[in-house]
Protein backbone atom coordinates (compact mmCIF):
# COMPACT_ATOMS: atom_id res chain seq x y z
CA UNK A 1 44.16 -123.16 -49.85
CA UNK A 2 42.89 -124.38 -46.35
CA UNK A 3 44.56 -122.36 -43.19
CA UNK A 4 47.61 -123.42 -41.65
CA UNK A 5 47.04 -125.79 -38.49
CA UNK A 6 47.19 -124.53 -35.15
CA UNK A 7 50.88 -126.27 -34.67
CA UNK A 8 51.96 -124.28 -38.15
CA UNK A 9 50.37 -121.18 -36.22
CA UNK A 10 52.20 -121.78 -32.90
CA UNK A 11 55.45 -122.78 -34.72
CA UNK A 12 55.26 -119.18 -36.83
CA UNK A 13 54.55 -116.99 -34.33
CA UNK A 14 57.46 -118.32 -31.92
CA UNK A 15 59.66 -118.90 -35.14
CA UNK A 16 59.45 -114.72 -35.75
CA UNK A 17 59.88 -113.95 -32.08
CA UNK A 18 63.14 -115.74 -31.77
CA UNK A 19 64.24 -114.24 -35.06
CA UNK A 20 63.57 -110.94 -34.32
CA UNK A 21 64.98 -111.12 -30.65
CA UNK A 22 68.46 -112.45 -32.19
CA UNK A 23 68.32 -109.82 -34.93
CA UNK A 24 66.07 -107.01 -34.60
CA UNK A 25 67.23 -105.73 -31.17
CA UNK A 26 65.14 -102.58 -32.30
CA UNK A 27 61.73 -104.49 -32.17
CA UNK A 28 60.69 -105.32 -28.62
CA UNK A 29 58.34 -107.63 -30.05
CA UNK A 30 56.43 -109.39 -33.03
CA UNK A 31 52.86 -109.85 -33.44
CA UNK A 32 51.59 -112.61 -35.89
CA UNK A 33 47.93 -113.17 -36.78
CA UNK A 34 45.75 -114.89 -39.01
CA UNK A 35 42.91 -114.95 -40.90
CA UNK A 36 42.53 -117.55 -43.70
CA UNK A 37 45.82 -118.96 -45.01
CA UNK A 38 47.63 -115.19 -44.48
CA UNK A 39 49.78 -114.27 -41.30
CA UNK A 40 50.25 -110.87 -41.19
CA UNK A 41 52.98 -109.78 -38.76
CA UNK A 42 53.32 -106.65 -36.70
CA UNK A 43 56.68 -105.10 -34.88
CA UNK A 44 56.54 -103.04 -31.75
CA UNK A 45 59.13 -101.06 -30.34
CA UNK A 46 59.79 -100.51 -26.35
CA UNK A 47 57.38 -97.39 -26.53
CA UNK A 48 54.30 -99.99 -27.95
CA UNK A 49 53.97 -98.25 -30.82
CA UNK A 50 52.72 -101.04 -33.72
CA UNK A 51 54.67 -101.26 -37.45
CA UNK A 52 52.78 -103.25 -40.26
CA UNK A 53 55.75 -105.25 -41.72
CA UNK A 54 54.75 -107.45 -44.21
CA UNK A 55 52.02 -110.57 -44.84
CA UNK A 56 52.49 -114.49 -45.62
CA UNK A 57 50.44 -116.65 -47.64
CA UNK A 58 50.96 -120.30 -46.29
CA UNK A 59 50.61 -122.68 -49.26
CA UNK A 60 50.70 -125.90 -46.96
CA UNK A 61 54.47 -125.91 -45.78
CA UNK A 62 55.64 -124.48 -42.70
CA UNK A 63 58.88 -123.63 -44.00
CA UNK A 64 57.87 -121.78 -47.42
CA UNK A 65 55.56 -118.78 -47.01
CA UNK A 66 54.70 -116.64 -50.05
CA UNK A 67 55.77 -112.71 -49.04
CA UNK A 68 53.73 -109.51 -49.50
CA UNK A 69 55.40 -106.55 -48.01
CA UNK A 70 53.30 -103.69 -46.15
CA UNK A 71 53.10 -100.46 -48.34
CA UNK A 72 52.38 -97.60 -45.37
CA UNK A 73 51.67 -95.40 -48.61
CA UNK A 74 48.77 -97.21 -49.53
CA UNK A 75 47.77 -99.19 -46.29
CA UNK A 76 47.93 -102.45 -48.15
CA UNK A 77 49.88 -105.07 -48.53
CA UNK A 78 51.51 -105.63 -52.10
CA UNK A 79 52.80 -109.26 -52.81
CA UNK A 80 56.87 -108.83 -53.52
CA UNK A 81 59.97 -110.22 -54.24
CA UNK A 82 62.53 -111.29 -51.36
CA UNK A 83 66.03 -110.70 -51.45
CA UNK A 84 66.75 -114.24 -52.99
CA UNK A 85 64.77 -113.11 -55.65
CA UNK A 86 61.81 -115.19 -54.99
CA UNK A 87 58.30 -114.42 -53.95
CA UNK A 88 58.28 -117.12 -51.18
CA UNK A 89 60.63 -118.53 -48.86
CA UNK A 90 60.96 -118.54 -45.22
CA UNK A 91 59.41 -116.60 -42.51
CA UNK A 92 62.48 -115.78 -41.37
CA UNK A 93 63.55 -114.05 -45.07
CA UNK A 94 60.35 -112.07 -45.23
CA UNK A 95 60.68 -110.73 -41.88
CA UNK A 96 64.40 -109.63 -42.37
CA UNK A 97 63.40 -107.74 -46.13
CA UNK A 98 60.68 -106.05 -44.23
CA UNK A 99 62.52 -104.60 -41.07
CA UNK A 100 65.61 -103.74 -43.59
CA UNK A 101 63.41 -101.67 -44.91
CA UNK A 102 60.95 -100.22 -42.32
CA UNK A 103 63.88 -100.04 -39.90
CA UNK A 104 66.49 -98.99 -42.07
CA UNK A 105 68.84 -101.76 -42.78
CA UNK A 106 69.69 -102.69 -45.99
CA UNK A 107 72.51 -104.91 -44.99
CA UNK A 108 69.08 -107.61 -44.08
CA UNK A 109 68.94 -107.86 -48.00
CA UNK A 110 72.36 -109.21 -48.30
């Protein structure tokens, strides 16, 4: 699969930002980058400190992202189901089941 274009890139990256503002008040930021046709995202908090959250494989839409969830026990990323009980749908999803769990809110999975 050929990496996402550069207005797929933008469109992520500002897509997860918004998200997070409106939902993750704990996260003071999100970091998206990519290599290939994977986006792996990153939250901060207000001290800087970084949390691995989870990685997307783009498979040519913007709006469905396959979802591989960041295992801190193994420093790797593990490709998962979401909440819907998929293993792709939107950015959005993924970056809700990842903070729900890494920031200790189940009620994201709902």
């Amino acid at each position: 699969m050929k990496p996402p274009p550069q207005s797929t890139k933008d469109s992520l990256s500002a897509r997860l930002s918004a998200h997070a503002r409106a939902r993750w008040p704990q996260l003071d930021r999100v970091d998206v980058r990519f290599r290939a046709n994977f986006a792996y995202v990153d939250g901060r908090d207000a001290s800087g400190e970084v949390m691995k959250l989870c990685r997307l494989r783009y498979g040519g839409s913007a709006h469905t992202w396959g979802f591989a969830i960041y295992r801190a026990s193994h420093d790797d990323y593990e490709d998962s189901y979401l909440p819907s009980g998929r293993t792709a749908g939107s950015a959005e999803e993924a970056l809700d089941c990842a903070c729900g769990l890494y920031l200790n809110d189940p009620s994201a999975w709902l």
